[in-house]
Protein backbone atom coordinates (compact mmCIF):
# COMPACT_ATOMS: atom_id res chain seq x y z
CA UNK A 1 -20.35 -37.34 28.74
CA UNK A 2 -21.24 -34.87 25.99
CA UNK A 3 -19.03 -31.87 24.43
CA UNK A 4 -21.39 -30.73 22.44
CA UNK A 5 -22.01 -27.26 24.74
CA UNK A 6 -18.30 -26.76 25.19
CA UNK A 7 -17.66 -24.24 22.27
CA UNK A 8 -20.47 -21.95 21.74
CA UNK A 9 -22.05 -21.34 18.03
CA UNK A 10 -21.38 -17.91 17.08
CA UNK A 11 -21.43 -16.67 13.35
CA UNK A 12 -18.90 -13.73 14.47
CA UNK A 13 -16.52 -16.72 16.35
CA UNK A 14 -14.02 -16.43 13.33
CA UNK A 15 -14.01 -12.77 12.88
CA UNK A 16 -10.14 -11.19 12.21
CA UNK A 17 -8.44 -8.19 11.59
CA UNK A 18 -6.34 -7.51 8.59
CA UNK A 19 -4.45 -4.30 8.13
CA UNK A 20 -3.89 -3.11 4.51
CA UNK A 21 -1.15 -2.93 2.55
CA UNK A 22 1.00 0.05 2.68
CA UNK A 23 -0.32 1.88 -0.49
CA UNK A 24 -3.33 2.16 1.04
CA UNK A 25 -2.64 3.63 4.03
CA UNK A 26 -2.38 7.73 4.33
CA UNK A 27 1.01 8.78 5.25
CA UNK A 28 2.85 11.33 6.92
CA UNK A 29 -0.61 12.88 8.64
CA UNK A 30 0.75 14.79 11.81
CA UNK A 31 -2.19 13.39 14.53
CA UNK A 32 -3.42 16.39 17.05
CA UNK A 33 -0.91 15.78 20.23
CA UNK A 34 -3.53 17.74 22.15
CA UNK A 35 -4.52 15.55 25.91
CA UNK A 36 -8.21 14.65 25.30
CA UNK A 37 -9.92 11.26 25.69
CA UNK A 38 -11.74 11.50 22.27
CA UNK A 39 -11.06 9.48 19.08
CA UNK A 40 -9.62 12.07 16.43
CA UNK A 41 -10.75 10.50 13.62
CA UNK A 42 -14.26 9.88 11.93
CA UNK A 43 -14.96 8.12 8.63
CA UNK A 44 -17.93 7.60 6.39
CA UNK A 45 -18.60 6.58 2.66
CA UNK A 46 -16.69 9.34 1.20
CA UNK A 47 -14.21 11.05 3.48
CA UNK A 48 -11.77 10.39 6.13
CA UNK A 49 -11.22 13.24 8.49
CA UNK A 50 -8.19 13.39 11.57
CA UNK A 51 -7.49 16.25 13.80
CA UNK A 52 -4.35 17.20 13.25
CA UNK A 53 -1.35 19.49 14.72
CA UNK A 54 -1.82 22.95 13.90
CA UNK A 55 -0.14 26.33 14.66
CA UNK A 56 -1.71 29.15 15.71
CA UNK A 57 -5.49 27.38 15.99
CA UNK A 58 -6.97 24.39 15.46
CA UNK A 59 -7.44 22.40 12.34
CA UNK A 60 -8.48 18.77 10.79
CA UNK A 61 -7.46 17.33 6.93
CA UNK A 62 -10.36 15.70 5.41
CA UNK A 63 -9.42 13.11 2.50
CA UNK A 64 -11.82 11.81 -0.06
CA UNK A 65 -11.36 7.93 0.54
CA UNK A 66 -9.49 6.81 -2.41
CA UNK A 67 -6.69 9.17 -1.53
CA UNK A 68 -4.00 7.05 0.08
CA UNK A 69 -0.43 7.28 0.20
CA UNK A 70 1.37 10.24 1.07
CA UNK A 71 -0.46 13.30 1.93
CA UNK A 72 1.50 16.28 1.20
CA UNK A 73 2.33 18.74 4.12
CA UNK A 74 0.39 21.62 2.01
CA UNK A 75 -2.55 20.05 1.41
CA UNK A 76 -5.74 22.03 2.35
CA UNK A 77 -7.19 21.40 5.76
CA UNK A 78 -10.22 22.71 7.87
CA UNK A 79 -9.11 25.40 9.99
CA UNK A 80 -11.46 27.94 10.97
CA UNK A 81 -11.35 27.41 15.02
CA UNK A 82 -9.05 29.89 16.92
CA UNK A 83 -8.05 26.93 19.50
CA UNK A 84 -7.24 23.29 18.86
CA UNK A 85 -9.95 20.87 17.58
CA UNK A 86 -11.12 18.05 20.23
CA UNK A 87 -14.25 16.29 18.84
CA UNK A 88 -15.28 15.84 15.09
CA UNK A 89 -18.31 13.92 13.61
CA UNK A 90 -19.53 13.43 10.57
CA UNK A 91 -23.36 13.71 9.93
CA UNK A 92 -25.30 10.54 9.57
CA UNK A 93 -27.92 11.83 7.20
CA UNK A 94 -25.65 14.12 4.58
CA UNK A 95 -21.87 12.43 3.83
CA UNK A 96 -20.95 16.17 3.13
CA UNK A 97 -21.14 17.86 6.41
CA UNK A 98 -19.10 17.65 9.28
CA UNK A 99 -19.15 19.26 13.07
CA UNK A 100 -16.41 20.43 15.18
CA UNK A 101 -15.89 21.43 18.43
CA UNK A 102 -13.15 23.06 19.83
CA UNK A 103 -11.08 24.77 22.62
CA UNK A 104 -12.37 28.21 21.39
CA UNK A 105 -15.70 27.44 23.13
CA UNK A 106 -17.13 27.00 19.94
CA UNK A 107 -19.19 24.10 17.08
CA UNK A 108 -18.62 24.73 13.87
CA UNK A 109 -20.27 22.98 10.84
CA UNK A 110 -18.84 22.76 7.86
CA UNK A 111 -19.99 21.12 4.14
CA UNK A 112 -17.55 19.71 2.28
CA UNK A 113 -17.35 19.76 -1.36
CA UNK A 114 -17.78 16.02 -3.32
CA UNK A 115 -14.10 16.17 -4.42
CA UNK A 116 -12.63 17.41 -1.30
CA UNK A 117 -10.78 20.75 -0.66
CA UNK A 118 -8.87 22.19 -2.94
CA UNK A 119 -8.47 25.36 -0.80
CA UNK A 120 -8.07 25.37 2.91
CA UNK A 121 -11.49 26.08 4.11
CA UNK A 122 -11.95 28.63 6.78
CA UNK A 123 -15.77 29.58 6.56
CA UNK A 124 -18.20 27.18 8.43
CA UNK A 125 -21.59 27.22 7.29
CA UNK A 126 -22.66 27.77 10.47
CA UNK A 127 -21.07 28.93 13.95
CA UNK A 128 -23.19 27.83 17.31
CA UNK A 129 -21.61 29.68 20.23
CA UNK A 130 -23.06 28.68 23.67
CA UNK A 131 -20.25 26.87 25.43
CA UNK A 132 -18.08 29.12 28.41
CA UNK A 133 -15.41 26.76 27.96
CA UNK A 134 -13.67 24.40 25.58
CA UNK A 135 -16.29 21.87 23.73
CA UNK A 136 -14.83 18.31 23.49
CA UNK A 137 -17.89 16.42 22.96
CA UNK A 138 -19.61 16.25 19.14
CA UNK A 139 -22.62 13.90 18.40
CA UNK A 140 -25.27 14.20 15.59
CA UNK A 141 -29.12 12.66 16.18
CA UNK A 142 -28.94 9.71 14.90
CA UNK A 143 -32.20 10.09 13.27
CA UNK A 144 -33.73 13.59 13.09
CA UNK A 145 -32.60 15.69 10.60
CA UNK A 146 -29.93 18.61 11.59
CA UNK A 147 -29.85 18.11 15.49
CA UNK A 148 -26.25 18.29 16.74
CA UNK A 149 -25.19 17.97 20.56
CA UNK A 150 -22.53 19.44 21.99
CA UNK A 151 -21.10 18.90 25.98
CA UNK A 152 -18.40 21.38 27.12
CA UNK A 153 -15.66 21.44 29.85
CA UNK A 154 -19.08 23.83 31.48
CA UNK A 155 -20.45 20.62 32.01
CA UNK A 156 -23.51 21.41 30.21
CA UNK A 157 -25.04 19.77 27.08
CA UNK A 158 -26.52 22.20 24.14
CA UNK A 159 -28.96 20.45 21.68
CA UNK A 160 -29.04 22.81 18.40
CA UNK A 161 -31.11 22.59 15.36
CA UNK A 162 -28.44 23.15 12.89
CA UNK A 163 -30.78 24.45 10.20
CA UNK A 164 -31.97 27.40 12.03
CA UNK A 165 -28.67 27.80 14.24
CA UNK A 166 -30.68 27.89 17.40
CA UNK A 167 -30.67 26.20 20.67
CA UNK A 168 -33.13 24.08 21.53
CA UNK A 169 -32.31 22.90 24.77
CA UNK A 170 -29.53 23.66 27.32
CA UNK A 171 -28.92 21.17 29.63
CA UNK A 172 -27.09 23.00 32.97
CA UNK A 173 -27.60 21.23 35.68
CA UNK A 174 -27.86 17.73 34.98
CA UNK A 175 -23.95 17.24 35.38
CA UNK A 176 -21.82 18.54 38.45
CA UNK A 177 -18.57 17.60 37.09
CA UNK A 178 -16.66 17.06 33.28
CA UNK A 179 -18.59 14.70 30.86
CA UNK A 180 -16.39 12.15 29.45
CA UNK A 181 -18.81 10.80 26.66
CA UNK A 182 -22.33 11.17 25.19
CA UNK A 183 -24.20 8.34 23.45
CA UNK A 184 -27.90 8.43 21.64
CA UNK A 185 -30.13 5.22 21.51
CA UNK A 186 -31.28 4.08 18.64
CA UNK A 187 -34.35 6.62 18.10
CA UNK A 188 -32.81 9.59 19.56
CA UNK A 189 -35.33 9.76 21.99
CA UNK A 190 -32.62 9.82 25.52
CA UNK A 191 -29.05 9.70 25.84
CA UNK A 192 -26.94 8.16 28.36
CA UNK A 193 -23.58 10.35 29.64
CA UNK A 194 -20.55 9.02 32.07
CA UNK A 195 -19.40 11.80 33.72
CA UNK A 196 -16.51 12.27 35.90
CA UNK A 197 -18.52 12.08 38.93
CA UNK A 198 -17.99 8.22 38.29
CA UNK A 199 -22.38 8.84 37.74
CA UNK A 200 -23.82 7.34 34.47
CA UNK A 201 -27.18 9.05 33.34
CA UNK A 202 -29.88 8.25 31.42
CA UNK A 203 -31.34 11.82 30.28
CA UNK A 204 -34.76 12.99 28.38
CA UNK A 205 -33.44 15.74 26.67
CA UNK A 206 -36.85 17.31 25.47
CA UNK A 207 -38.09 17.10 29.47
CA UNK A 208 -34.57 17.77 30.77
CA UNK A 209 -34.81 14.79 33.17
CA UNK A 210 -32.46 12.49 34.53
CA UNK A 211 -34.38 9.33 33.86
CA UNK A 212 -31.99 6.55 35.57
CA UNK A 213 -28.48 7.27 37.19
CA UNK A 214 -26.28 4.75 38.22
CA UNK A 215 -23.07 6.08 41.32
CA UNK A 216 -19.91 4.51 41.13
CA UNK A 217 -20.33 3.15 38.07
CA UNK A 218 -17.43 2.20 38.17
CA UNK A 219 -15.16 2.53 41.10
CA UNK A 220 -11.83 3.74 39.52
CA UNK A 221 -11.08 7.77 39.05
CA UNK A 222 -9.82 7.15 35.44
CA UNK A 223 -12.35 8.47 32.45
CA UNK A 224 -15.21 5.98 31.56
CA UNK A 225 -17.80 5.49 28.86
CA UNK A 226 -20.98 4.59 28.25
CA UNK A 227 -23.05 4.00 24.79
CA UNK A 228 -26.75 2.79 24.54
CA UNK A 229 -27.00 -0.59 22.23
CA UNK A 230 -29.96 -1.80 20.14
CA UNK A 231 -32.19 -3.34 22.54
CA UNK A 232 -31.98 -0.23 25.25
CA UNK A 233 -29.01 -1.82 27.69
CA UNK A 234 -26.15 0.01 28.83
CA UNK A 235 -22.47 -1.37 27.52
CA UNK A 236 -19.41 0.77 29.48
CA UNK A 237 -16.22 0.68 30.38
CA UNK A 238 -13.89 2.13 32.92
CA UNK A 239 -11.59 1.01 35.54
CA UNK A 240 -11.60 -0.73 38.92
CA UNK A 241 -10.83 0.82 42.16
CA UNK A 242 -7.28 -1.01 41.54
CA UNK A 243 -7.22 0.62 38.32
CA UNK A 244 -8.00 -2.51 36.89
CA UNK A 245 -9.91 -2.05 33.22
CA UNK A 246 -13.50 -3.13 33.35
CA UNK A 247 -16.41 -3.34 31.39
CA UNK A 248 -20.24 -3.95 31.79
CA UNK A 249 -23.98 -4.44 30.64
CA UNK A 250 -26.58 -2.21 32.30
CA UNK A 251 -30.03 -3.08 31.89
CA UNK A 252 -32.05 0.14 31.51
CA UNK A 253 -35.16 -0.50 33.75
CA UNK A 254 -32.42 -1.80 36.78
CA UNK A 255 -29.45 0.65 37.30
CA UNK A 256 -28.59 -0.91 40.90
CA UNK A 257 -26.38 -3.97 39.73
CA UNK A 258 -24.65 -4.54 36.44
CA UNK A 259 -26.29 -7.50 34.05
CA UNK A 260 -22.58 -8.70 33.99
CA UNK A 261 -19.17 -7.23 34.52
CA UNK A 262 -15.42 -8.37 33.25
CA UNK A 263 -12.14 -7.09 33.94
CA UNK A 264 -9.85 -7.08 31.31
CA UNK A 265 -6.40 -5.77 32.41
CA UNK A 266 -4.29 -2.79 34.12
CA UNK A 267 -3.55 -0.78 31.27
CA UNK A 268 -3.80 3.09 31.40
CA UNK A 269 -5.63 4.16 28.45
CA UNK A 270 -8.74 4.72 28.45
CA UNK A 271 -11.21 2.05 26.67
CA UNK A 272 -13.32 3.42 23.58
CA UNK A 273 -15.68 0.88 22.81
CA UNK A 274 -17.37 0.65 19.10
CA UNK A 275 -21.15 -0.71 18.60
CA UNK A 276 -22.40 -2.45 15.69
CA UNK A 277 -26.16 -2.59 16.20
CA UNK A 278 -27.02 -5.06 13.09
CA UNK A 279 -24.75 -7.43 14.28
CA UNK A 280 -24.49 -6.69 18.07
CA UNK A 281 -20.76 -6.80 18.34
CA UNK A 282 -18.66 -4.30 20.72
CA UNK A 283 -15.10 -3.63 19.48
CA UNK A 284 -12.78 -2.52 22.24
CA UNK A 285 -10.27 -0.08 21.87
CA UNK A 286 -7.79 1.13 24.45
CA UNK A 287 -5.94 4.73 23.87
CA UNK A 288 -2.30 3.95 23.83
CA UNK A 289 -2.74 -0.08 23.00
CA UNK A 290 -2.11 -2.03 20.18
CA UNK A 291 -4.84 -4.01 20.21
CA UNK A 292 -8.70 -4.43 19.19
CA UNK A 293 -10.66 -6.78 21.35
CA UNK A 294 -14.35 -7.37 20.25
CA UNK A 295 -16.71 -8.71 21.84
CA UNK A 296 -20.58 -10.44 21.42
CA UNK A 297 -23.43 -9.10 23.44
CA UNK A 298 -26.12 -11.68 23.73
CA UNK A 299 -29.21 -12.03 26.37
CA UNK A 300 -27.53 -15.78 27.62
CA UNK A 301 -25.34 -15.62 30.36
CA UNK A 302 -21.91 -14.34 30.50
CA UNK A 303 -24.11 -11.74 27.74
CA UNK A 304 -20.49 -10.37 27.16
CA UNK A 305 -19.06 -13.27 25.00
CA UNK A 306 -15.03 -12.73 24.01
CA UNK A 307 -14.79 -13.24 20.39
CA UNK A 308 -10.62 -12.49 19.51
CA UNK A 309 -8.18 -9.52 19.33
CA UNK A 310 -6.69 -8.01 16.57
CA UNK A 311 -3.01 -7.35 17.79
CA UNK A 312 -0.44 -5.13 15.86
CA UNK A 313 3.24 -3.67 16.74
CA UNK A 314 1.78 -0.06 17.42
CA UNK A 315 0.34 2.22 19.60
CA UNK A 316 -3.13 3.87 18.39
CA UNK A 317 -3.57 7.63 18.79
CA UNK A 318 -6.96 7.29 18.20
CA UNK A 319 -9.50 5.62 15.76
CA UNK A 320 -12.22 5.79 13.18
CA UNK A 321 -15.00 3.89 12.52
CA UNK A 322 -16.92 3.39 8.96
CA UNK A 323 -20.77 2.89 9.52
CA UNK A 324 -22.10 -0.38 7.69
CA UNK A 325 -22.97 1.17 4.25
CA UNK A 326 -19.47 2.04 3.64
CA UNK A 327 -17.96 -1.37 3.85
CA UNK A 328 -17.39 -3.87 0.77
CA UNK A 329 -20.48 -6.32 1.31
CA UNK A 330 -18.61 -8.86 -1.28
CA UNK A 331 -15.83 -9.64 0.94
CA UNK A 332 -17.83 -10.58 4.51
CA UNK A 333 -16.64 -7.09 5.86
CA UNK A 334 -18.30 -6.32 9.17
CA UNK A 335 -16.12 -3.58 10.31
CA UNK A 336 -13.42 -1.32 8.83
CA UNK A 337 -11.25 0.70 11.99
CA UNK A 338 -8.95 3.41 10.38
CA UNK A 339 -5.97 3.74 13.17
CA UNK A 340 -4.13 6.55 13.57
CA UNK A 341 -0.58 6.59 14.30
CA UNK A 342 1.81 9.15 15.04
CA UNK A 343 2.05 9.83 11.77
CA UNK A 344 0.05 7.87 9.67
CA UNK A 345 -3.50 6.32 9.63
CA UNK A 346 -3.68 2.71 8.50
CA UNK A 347 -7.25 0.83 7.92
CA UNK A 348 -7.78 -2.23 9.55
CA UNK A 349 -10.49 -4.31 7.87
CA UNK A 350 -12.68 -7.48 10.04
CA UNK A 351 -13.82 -9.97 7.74
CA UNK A 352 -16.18 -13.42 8.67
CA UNK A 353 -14.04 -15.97 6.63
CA UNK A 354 -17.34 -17.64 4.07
CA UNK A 355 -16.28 -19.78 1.42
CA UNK A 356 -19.63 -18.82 -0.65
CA UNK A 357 -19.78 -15.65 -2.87
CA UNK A 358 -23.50 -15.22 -2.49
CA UNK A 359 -24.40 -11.88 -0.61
CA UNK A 360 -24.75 -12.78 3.36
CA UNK A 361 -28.00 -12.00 4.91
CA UNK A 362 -27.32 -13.23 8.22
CA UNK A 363 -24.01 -11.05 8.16
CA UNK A 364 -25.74 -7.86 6.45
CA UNK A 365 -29.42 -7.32 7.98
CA UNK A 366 -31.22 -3.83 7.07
CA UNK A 367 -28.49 -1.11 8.25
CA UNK A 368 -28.85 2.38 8.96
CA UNK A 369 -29.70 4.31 5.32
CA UNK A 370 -28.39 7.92 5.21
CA UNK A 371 -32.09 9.38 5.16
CA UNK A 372 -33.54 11.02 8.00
CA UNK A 373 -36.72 9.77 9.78
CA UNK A 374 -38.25 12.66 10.96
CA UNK A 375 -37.42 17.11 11.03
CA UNK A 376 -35.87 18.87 13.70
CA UNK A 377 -39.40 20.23 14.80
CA UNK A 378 -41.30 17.43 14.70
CA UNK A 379 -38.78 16.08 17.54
CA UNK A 380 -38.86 18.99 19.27
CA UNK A 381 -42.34 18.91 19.07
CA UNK A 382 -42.13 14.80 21.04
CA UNK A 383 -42.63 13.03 17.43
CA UNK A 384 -39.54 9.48 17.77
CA UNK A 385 -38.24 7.18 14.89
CA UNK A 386 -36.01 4.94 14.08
CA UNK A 387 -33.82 5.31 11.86
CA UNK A 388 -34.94 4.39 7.74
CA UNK A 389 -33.14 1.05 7.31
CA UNK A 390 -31.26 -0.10 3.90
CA UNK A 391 -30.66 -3.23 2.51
CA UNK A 392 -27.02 -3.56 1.73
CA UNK A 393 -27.91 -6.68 -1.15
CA UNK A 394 -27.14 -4.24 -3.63
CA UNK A 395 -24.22 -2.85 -1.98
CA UNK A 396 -24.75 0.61 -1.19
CA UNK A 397 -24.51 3.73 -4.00
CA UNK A 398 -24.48 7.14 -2.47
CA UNK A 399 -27.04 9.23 -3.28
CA UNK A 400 -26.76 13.25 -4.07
CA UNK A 401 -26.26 15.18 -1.37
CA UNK A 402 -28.76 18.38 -0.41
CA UNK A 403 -26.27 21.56 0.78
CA UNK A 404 -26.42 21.96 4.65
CA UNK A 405 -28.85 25.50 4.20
CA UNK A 406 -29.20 27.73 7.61
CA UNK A 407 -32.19 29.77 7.52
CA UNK A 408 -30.69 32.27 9.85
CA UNK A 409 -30.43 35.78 8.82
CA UNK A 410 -26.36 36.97 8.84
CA UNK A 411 -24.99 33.86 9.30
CA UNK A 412 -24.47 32.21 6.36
CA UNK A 413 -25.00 34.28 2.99
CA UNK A 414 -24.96 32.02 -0.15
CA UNK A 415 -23.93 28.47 0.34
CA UNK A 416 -20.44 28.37 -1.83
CA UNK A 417 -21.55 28.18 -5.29
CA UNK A 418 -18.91 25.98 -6.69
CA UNK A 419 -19.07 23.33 -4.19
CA UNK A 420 -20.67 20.10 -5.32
CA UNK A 421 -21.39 19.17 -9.28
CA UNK A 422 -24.49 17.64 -9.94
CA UNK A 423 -24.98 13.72 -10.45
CA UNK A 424 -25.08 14.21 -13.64
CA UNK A 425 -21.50 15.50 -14.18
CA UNK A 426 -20.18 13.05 -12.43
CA UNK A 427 -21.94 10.25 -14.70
CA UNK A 428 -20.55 12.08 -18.14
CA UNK A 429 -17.44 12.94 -17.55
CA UNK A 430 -16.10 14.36 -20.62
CA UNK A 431 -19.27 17.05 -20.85
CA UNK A 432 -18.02 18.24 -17.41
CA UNK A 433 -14.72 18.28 -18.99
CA UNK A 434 -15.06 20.64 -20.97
CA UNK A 435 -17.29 22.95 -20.07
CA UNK A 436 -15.28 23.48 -16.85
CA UNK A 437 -12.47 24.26 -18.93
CA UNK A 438 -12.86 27.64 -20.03
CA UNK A 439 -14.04 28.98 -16.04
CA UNK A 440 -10.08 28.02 -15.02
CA UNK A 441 -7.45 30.77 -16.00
CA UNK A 442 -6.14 30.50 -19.43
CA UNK A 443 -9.08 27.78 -19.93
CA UNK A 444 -9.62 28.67 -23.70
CA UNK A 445 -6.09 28.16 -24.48
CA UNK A 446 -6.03 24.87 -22.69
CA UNK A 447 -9.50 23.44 -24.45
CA UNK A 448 -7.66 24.49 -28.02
CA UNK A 449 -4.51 22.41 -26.80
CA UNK A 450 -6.95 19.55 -25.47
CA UNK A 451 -9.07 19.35 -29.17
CA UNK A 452 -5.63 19.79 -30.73
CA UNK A 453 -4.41 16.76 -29.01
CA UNK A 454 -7.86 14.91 -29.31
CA UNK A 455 -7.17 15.69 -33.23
CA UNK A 456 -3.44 14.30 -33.76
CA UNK A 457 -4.96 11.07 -31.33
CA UNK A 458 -7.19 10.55 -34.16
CA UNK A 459 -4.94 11.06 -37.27
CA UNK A 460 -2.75 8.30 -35.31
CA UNK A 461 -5.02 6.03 -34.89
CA UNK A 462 -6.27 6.26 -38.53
CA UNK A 463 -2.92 5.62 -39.51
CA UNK A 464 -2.46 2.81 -37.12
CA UNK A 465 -5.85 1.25 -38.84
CA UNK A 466 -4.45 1.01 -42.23
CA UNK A 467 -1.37 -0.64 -41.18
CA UNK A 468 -3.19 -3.39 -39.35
CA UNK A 469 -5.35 -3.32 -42.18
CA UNK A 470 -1.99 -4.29 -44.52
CA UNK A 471 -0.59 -7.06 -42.26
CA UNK A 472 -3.77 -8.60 -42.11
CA UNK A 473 -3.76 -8.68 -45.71
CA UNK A 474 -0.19 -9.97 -45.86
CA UNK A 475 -0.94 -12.95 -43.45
CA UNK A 476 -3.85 -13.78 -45.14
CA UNK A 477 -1.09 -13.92 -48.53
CA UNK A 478 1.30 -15.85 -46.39
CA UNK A 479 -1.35 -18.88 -45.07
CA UNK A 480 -2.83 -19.08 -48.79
CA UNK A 481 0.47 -19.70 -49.68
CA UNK A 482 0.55 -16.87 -52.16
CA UNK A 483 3.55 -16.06 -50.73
């Protein structure tokens, strides 16, 4: 009798978690307390943004990366919405620009300078008002340039060309009830939706069709989700007619009866489940838990293959997600989850243990690249691509960043002129030193201190030369023996 087939071969089979240390967490970030199923948090190369609790509107901090520790209960935020943020999302193709939508009805876009706010910023680049009530669903194309999508509590879905600020389709009829989630596939070509009319759609948005539905998705009233993977199929979650927590693969062609479908336990909180095309793992993650469970899709049966769970003391709020070109190639990281607390957001890092220090091809295949494939028109006008792939071998430098520009008369005058330094500056930093000197107040008097400073430096270390220059001498004396 053979073993052989008892344990199945899986690259991803020894995938954990590890939180990181405490200095490298952000602390004391007051997390939105505001009752919507969305994740508060999205991450990318550069920033970290949460929605947090804020009086008299709605607002979210954004956080360059490297700035951990304690965050300061006056530092700048984004708060230019009259009612509390639900949904933020960074844009795939500029690391820069962020969407919001909020309980004011409206999306806001905002570009945010390379350094991160020094000043609370309270004028978007752009305001899209189309929404009768509160908008709790943001999503960008993932591969046309400047198309946002926005789903209200009007249970319609507004496709807008962001450059332009117009609408370029209005979906109003497609769902008769509240949309709990909104996914693209891969080339932006449909998107799926579960809506609370337990109904998951598959929807041309340039015909305005339903292409596929699927009733009773799943049986349970409790919110569920669905997001398209790679290869077209369905992954979503949601919970049992016993209120039992499920999950399941959809093939796209066959709506009728799931591929597969697991139950996982009677928890509460809602599941929001994370997709990795490259390497086709789903990471689990249930509102209110204190757990990650992740997950393999392959096309051999049970296609939903448990791989572990990351398991910590608390509760999340909600969670981020850094796409593949932010993570640190060197170390085997697949995934990086940033976890918000009640009061603090810690990253959680999954790593494939390798012993070699060779770069990982099977781990890393050609990601996502930050370019866009194709324009706004030429979508509109029925033109699909994927999305420009990058190879990660030489782990991943940003590249400058073009300003957001709206080409809509009234809306946006100049783009902020002081906003982002070239490439350049940032490469030489003591030209951009001192030539932004003199534009702060009182900059002449500083630069004279600076030089003054830069000129006593020198004096010391002059000094500091001649007296090695001695003792050199003298031990030189001393192992001649002259001495």
């Amino acid at each position: 009798m053979s073993f052989r087939k008892v344990v199945r071969q899986s690259k991803f089979r020894h995938v954990f978690g590890q939180p990181v240390k405490n200095d490298q967490c952000y602390d004391d970030i007051r997390v939105s307390r505001v009752t919507w199923d969305s994740t508060f948090c999205a991450v990318n190369p550069k920033f970290m943004a949460v929605i947090v609790e804020a009086s008299g509107g709605g607002a979210f901090l954004v956080l360059p990366l490297h700035k951990t520790g304690r965050i300061d209960k006056s530092y700048p935020t984004v708060c230019g919405h009259t009612g509390p943020v639900l949904d933020i999302d960074w844009c795939p193709h500029n690391d820069n620009v962020i969407a919001s939508g909020s309980e004011d009805c409206t999306v806001m876009v905002w570009q945010i300078p390379d350094n991160g706010l020094t000043l609370p910023l309270t004028e978007p680049v752009v305001v899209l008002e189309g929404h009768s009530k509160r908008v709790g669903i943001i999503t960008w194309h993932p591969t046309a340039r400047n198309v946002l999508l926005s789903a209200g509590c009007d249970n319609v879905v507004i496709i807008w060309n962001v450059g332009t600020a117009e609408e370029l389709y209005r979906l109003d009829d497609l769902h008769p009830d509240l949309i709990y989630n909104v996914s693209w596939n891969r080339d932006g070509s449909l998107f799926c939706s579960a809506c609370k009319d337990k109904t998951v759609r598959i929807i041309d948005p340039r015909r305005g069709l339903v292409v596929a539905e699927k009733e009773r998705a799943h049986e349970g009233a409790r919110p569920m989700r669905a997001i398209f993977l790679a290869d077209g199929k369905i992954f979503t979650t949601g919970f049992s007619r016993m209120s039992e927590r499920q999950m399941a693969l959809w093939g796209p062609d066959n709506l009728e009866e799931p591929i597969t479908q697991q139950e996982l336990d009677s928890s509460n909180g809602a599941l929001l489940p994370f997709y990795d095309p490259d390497t086709n793992v789903v990471y689990v993650c249930g509102k209110g838990d204190s757990s990650i469970r992740y997950f393999e899709i392959t096309e051999e049966p049970p296609y939903i293959h448990f791989l572990n769970t990351f398991t910590s003391k608390e509760p999340q709020r909600g969670m981020g997600w850094m796409p593949k070109r932010g993570l640190d190639v060197n170390k085997c990281e697949i995934a990086r989850f940033y976890k918000l607390h009640e009061r603090k957001c810690e990253p959680i890092i999954m790593t494939v243990p390798r012993k070699s220090d060779l770069f990982q091809d099977d781990l890393y295949p050609d990601t996502a690249g930050p370019e866009a494939a194709i324009e706004a028109e030429d979508w509109v006008a029925g033109n699909t691509a994927g999305p420009v792939l990058i190879s990660l071998r030489e782990a991943y430098v940003p590249t400058k960043q073009r300003d957001l520009k709206v080409n809509k008369k009234n809306v946006l005058h100049e783009s902020r002129p002081a906003s982002r330094p070239g490439s350049a500056a940032r490469l030489s930093a003591p030209p951009a030193l001192t030539t932004s000197m003199p534009t702060a107040t009182g900059g002449s008097g500083r630069l004279e201190e600076v030089l003054q400073e830069l000129k006593n430096l020198r004096v010391v270390v002059a000094e500091q030369g001649e007296r090695i220059a001695k003792l050199e001498q003298q031990l030189s004396s001393m192992e001649n023996g002259d001495v």
